[in-house]
PDB file of N, CA and C in Angstrom:
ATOM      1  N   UNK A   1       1.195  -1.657  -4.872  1.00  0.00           N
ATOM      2  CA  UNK A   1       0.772  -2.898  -4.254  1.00  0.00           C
ATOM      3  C   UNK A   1      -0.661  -2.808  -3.743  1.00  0.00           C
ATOM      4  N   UNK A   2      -0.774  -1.693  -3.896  1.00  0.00           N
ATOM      5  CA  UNK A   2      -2.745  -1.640  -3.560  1.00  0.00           C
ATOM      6  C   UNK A   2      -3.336  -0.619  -4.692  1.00  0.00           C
ATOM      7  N   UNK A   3      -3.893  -1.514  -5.338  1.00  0.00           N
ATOM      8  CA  UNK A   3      -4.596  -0.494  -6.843  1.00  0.00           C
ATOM      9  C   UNK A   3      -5.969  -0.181  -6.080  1.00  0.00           C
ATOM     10  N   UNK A   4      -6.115  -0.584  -5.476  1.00  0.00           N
ATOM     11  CA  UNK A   4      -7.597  -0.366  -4.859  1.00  0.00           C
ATOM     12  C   UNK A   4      -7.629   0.647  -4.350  1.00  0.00           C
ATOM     13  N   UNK A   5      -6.618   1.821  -4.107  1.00  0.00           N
ATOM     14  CA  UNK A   5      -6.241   3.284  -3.763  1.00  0.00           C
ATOM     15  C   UNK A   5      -6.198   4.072  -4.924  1.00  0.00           C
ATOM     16  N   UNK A   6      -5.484   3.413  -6.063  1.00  0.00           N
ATOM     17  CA  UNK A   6      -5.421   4.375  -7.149  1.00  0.00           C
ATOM     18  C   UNK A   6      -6.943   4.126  -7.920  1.00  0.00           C
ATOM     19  N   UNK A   7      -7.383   2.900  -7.810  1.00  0.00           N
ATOM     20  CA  UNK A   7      -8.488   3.044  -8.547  1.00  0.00           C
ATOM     21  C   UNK A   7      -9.684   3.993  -7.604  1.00  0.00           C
ATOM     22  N   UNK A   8     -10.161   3.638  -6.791  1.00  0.00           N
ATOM     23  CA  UNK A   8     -10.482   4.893  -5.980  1.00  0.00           C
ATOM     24  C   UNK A   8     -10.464   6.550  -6.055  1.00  0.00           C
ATOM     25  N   UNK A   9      -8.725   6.975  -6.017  1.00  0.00           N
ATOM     26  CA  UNK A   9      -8.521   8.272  -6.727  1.00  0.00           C
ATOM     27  C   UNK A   9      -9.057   8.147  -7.885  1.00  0.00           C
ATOM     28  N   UNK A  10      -9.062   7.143  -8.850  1.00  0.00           N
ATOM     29  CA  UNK A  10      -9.203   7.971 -10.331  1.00  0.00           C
ATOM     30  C   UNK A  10     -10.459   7.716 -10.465  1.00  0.00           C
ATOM     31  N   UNK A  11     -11.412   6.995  -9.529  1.00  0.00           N
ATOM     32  CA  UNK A  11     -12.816   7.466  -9.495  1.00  0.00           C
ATOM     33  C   UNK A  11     -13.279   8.804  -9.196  1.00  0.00           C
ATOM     34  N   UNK A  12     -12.788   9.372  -8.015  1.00  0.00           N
ATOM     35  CA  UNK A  12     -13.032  10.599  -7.376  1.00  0.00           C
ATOM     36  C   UNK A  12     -12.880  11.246  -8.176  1.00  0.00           C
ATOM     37  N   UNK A  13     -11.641  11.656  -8.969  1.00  0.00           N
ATOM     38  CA  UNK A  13     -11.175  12.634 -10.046  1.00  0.00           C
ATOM     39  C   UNK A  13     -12.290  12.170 -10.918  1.00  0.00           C
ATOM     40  N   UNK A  14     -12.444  10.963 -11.978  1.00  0.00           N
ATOM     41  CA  UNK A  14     -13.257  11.179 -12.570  1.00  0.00           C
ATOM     42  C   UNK A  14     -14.673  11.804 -12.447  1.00  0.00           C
ATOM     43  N   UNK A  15     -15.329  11.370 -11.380  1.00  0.00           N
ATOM     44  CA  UNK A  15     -16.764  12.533 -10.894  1.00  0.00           C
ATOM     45  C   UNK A  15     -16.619  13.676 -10.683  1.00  0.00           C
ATOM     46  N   UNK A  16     -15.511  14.122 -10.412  1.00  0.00           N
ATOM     47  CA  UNK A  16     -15.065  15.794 -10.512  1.00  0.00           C
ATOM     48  C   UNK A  16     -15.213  15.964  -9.140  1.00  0.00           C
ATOM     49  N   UNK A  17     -14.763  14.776  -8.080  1.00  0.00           N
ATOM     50  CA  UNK A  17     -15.074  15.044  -6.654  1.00  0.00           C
ATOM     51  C   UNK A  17     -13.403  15.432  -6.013  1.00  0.00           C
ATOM     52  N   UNK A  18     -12.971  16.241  -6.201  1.00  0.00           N
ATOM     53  CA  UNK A  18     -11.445  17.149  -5.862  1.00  0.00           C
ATOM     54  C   UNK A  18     -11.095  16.800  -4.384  1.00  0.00           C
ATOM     55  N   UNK A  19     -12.455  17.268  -3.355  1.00  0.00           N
ATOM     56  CA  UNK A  19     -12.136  17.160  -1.780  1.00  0.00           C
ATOM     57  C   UNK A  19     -11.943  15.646  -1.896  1.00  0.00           C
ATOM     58  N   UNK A  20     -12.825  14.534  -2.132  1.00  0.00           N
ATOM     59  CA  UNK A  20     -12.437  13.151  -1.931  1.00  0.00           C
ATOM     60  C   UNK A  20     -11.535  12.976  -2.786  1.00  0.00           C
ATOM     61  N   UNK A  21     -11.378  12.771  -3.512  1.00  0.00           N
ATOM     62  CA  UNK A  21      -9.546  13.131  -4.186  1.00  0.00           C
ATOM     63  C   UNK A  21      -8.040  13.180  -3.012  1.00  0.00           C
ATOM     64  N   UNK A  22      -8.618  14.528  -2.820  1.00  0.00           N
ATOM     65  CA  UNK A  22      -7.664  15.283  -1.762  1.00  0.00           C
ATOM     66  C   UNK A  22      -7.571  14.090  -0.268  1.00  0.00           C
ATOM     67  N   UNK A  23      -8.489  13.932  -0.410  1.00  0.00           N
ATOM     68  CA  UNK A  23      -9.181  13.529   1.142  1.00  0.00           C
ATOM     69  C   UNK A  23      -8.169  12.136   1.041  1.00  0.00           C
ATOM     70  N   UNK A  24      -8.542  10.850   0.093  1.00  0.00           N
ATOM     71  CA  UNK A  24      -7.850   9.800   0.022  1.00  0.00           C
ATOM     72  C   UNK A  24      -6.531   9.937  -0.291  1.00  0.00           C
ATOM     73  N   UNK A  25      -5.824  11.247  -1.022  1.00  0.00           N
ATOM     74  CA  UNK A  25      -4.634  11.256  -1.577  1.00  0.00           C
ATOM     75  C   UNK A  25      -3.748  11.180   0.285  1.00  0.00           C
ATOM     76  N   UNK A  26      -4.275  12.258   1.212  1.00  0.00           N
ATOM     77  CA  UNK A  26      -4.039  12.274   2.261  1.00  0.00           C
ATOM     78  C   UNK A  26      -3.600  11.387   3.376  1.00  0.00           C
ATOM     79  N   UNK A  27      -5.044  10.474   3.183  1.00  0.00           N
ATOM     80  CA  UNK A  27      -4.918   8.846   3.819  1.00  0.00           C
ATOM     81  C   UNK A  27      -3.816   7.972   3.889  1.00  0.00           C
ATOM     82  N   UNK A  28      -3.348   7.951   2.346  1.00  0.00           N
ATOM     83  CA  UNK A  28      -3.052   7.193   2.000  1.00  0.00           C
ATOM     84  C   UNK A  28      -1.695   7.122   1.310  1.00  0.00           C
ATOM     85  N   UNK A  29      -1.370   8.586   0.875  1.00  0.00           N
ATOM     86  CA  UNK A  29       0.069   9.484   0.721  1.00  0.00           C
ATOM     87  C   UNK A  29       1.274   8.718   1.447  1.00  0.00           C
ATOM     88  N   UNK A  30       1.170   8.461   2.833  1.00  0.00           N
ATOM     89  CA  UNK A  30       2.571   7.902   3.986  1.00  0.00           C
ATOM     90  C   UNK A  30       2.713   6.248   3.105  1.00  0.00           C
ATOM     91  N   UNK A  31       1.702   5.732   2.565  1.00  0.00           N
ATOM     92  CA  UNK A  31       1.721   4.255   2.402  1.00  0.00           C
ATOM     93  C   UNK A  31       2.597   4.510   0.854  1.00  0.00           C
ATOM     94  N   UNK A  32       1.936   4.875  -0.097  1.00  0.00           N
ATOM     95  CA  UNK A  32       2.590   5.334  -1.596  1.00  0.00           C
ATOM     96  C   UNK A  32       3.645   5.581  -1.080  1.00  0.00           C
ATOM     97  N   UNK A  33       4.070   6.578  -0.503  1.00  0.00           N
ATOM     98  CA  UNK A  33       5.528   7.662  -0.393  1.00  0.00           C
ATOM     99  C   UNK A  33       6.554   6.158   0.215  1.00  0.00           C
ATOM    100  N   UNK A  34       6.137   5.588   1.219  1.00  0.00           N
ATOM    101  CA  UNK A  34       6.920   4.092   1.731  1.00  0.00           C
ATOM    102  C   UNK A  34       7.382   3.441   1.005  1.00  0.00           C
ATOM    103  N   UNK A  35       5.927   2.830  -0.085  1.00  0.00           N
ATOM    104  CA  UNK A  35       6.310   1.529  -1.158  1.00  0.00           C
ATOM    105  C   UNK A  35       7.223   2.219  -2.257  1.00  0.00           C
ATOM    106  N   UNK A  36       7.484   3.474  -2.079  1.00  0.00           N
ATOM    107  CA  UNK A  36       8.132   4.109  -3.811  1.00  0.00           C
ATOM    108  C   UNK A  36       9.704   4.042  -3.563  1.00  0.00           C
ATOM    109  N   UNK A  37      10.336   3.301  -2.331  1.00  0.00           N
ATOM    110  CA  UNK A  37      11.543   3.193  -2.064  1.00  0.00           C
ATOM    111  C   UNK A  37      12.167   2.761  -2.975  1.00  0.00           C
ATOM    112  N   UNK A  38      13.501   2.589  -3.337  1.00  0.00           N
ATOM    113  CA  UNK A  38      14.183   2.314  -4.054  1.00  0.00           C
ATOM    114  C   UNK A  38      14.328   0.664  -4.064  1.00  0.00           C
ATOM    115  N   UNK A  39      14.286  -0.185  -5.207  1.00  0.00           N
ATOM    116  CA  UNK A  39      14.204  -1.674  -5.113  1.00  0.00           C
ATOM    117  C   UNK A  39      12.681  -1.960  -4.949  1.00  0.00           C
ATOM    118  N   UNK A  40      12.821  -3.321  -4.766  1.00  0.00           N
ATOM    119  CA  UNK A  40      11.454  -4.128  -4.952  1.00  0.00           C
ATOM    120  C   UNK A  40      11.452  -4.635  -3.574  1.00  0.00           C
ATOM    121  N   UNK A  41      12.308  -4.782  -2.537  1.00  0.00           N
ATOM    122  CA  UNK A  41      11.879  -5.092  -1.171  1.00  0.00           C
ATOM    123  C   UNK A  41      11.114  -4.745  -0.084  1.00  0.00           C
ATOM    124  N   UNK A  42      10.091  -3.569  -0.412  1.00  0.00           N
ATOM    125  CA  UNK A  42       9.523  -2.675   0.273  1.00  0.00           C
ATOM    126  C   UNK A  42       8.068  -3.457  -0.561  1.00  0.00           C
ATOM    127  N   UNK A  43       8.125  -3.134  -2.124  1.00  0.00           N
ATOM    128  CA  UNK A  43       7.194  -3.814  -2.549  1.00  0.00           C
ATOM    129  C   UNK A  43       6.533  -5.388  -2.674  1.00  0.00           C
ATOM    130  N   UNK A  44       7.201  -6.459  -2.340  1.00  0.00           N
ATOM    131  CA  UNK A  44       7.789  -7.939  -2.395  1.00  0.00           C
ATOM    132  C   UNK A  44       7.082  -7.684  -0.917  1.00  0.00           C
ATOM    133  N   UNK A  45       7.520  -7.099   0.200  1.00  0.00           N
ATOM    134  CA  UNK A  45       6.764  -7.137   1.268  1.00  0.00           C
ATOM    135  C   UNK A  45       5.737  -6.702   1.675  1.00  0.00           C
ATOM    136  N   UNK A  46       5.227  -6.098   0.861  1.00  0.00           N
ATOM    137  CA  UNK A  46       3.741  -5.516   0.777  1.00  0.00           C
ATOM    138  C   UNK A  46       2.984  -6.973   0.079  1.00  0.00           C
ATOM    139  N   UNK A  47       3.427  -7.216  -1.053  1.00  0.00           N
ATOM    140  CA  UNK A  47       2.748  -8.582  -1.804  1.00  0.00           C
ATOM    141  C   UNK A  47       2.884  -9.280  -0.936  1.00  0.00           C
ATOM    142  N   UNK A  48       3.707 -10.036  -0.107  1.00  0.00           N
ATOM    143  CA  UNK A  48       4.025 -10.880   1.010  1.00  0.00           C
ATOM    144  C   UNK A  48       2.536 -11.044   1.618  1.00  0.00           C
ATOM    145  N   UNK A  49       2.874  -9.423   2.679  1.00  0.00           N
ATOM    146  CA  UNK A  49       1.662  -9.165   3.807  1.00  0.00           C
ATOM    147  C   UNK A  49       0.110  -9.709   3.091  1.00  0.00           C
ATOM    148  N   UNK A  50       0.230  -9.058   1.791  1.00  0.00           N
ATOM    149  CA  UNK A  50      -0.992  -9.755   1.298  1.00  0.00           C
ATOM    150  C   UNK A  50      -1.507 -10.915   0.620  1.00  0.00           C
ATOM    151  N   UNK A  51      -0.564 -12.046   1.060  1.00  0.00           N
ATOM    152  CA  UNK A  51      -0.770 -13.106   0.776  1.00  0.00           C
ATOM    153  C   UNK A  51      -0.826 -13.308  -0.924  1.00  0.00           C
ATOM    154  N   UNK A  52      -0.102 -12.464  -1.587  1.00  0.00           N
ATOM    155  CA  UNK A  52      -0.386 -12.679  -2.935  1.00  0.00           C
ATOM    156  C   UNK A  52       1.412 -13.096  -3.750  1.00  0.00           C
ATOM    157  N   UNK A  53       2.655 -13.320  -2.705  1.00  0.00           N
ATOM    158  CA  UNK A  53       3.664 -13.901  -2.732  1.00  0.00           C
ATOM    159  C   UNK A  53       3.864 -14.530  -1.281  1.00  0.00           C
ATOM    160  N   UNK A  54       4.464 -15.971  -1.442  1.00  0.00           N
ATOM    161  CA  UNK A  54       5.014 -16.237  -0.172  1.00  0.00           C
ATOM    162  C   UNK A  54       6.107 -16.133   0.629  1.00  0.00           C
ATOM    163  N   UNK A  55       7.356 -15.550  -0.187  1.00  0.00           N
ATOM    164  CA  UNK A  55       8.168 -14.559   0.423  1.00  0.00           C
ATOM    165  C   UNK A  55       8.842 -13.306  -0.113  1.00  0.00           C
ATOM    166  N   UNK A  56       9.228 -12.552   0.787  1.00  0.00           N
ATOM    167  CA  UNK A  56       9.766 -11.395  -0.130  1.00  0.00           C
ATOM    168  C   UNK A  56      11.169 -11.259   0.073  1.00  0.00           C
ATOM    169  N   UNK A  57      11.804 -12.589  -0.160  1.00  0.00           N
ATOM    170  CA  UNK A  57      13.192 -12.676  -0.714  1.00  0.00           C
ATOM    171  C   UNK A  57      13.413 -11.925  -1.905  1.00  0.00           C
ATOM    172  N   UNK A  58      14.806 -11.101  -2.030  1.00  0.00           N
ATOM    173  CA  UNK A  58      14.863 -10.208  -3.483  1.00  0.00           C
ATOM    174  C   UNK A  58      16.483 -10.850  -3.819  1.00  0.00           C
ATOM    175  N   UNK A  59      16.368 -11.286  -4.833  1.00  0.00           N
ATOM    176  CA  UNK A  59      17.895 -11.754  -5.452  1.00  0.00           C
ATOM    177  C   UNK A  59      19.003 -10.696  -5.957  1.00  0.00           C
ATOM    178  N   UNK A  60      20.315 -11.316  -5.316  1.00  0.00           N
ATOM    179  CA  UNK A  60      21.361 -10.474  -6.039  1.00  0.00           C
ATOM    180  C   UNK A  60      21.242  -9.700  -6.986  1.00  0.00           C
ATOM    181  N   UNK A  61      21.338  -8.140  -7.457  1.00  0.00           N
ATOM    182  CA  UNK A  61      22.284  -7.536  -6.349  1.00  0.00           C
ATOM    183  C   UNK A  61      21.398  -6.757  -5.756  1.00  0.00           C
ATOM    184  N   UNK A  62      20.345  -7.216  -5.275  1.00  0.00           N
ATOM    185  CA  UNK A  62      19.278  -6.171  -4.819  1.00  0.00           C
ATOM    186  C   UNK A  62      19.107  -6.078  -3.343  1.00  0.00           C
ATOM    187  N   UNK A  63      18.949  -5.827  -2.313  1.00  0.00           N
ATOM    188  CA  UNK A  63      18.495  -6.085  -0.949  1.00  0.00           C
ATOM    189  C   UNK A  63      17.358  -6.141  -0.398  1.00  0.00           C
ATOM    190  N   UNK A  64      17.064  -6.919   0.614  1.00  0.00           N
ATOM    191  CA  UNK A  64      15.949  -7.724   1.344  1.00  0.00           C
ATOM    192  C   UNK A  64      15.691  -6.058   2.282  1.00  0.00           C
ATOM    193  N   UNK A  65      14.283  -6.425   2.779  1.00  0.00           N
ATOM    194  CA  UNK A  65      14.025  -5.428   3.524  1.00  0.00           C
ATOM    195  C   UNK A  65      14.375  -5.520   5.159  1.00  0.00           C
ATOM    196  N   UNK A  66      15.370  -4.820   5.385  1.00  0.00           N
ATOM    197  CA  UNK A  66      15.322  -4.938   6.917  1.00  0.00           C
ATOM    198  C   UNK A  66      14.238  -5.243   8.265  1.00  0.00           C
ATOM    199  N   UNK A  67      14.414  -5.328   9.674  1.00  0.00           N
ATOM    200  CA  UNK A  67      13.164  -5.655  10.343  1.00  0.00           C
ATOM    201  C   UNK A  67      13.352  -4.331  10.295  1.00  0.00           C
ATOM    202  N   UNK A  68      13.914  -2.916  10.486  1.00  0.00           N
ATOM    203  CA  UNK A  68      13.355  -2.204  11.073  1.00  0.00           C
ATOM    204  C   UNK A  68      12.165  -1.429  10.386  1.00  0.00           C
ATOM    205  N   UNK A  69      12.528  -1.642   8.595  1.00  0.00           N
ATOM    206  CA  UNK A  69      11.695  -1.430   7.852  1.00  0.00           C
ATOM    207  C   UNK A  69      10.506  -2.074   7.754  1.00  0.00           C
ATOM    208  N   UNK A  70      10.611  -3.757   7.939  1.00  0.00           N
ATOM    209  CA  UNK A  70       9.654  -4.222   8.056  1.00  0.00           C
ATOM    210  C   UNK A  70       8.525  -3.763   9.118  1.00  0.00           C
ATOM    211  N   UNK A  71       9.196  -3.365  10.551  1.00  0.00           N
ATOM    212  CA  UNK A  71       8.300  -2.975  11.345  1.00  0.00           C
ATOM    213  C   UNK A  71       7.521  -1.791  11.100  1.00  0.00           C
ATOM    214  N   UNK A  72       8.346  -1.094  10.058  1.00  0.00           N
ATOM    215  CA  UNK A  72       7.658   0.787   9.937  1.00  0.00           C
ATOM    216  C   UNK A  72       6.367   0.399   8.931  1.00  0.00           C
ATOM    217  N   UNK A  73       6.522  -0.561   8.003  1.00  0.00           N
ATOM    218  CA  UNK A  73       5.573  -0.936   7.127  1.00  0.00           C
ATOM    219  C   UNK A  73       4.561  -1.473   7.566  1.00  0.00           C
ATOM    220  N   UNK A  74       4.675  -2.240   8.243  1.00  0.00           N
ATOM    221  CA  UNK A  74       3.537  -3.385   9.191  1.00  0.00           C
ATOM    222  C   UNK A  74       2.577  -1.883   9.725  1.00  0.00           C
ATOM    223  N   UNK A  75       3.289  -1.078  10.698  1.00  0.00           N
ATOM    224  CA  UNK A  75       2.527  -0.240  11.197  1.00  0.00           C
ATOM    225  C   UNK A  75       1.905   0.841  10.689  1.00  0.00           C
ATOM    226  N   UNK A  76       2.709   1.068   9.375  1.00  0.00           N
ATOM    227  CA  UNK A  76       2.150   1.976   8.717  1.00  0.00           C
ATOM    228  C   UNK A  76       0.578   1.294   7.700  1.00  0.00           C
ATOM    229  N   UNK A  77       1.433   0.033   7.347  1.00  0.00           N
ATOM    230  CA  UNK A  77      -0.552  -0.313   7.000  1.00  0.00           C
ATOM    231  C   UNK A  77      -1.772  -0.865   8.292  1.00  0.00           C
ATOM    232  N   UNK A  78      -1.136  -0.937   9.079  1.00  0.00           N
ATOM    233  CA  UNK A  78      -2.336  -1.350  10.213  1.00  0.00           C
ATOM    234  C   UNK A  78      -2.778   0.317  10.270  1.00  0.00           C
ATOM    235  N   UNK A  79      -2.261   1.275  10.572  1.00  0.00           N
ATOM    236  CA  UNK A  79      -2.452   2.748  10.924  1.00  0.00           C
ATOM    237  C   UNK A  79      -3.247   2.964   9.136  1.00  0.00           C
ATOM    238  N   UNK A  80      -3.219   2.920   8.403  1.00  0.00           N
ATOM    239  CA  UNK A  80      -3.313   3.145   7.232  1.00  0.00           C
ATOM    240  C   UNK A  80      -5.013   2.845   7.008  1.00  0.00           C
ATOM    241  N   UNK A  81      -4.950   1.220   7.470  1.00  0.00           N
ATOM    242  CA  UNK A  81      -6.210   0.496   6.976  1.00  0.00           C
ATOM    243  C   UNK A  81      -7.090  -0.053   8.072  1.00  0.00           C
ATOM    244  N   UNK A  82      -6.211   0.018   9.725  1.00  0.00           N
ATOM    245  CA  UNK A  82      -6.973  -0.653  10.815  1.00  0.00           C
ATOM    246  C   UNK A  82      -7.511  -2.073  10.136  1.00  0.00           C
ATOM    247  N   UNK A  83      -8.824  -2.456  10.563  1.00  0.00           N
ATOM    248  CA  UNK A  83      -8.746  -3.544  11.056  1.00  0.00           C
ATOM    249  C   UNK A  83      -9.205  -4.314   9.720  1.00  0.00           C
ATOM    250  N   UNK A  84      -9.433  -3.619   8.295  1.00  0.00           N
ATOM    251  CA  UNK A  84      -9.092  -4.295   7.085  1.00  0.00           C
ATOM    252  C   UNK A  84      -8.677  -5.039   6.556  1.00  0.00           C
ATOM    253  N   UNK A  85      -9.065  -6.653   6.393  1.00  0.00           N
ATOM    254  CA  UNK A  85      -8.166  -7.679   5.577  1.00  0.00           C
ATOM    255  C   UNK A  85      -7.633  -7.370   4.360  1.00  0.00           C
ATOM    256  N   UNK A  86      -6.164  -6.644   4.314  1.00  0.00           N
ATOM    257  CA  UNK A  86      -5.487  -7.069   3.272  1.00  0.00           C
ATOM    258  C   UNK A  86      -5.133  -8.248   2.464  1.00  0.00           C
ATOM    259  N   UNK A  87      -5.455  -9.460   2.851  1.00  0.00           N
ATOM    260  CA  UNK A  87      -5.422 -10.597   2.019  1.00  0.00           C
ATOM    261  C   UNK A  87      -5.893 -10.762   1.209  1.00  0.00           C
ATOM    262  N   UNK A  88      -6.974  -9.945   0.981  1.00  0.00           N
ATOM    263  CA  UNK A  88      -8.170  -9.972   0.294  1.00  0.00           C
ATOM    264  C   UNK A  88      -8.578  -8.686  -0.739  1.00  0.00           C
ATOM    265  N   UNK A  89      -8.860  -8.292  -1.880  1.00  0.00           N
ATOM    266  CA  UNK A  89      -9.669  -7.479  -2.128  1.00  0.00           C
ATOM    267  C   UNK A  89      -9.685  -6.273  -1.389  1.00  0.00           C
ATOM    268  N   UNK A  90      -9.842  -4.953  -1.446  1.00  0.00           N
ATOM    269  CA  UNK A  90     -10.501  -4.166  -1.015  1.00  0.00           C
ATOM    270  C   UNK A  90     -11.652  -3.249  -1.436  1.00  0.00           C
ATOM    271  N   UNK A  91     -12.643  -3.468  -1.394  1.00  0.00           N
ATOM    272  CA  UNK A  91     -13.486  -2.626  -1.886  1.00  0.00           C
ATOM    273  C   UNK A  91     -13.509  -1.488  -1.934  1.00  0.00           C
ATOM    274  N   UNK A  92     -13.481  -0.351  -2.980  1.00  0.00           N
ATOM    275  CA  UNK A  92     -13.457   1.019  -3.224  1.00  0.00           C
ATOM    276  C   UNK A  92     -13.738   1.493  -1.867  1.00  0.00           C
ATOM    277  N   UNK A  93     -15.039   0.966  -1.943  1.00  0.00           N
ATOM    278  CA  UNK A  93     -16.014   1.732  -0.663  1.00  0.00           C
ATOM    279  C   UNK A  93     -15.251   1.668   0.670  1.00  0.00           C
ATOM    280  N   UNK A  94     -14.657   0.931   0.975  1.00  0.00           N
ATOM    281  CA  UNK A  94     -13.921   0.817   1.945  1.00  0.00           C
ATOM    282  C   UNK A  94     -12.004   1.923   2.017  1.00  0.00           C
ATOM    283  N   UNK A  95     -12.108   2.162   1.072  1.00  0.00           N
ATOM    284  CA  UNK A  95     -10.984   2.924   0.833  1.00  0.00           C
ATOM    285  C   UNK A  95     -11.483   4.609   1.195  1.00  0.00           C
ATOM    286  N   UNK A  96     -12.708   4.437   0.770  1.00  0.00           N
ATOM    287  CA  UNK A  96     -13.734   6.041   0.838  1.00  0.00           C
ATOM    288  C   UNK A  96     -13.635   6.242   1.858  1.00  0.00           C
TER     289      UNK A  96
END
């Protein structure tokens, strides 16, 4: 739900820059490892937050994301990205 992380890594790797590699894999590792949950309700609420779906209802037989999950996510991208508009774009540079 944010390519603007992977495209980033596969810049770094491509310049042969390993520590910034390492460095963003780090950052940004708790957010990947979150969205890779099982189902699409973790992901549906990531698209949500970023204004790029307007809800992240998931249809039978799949399940909706709980609040408590919702709350671990919310905080994990504010902690993740601070004061960054996700609605929007993110610029590489800003991922650096």
């Amino acid at each position: 739900a944010f390519p603007e992380i992977l495209q980033a890594m596969f810049q770094a790797e491509k310049s042969g820059n390993v520590d910034l590699l390492q460095s963003i894999n780090r950052k940004y590792l708790p957010l990947i490892v979150f969205e890779q949950q099982p189902g699409v309700a973790v992901r549906k609420e990531i698209y949500r937050l970023r204004n790029i779906i307007t809800h992240g209802h998931v249809r039978h037989p799949g399940a909706n994301i709980n609040k408590h999950s919702q709350t671990m996510l919310k905080d994990c991208i504010e902690h993740t990205f601070g004061d960054i508009d996700i609605t929007k774009p993110i610029p590489v540079s800003k991922i650096l």
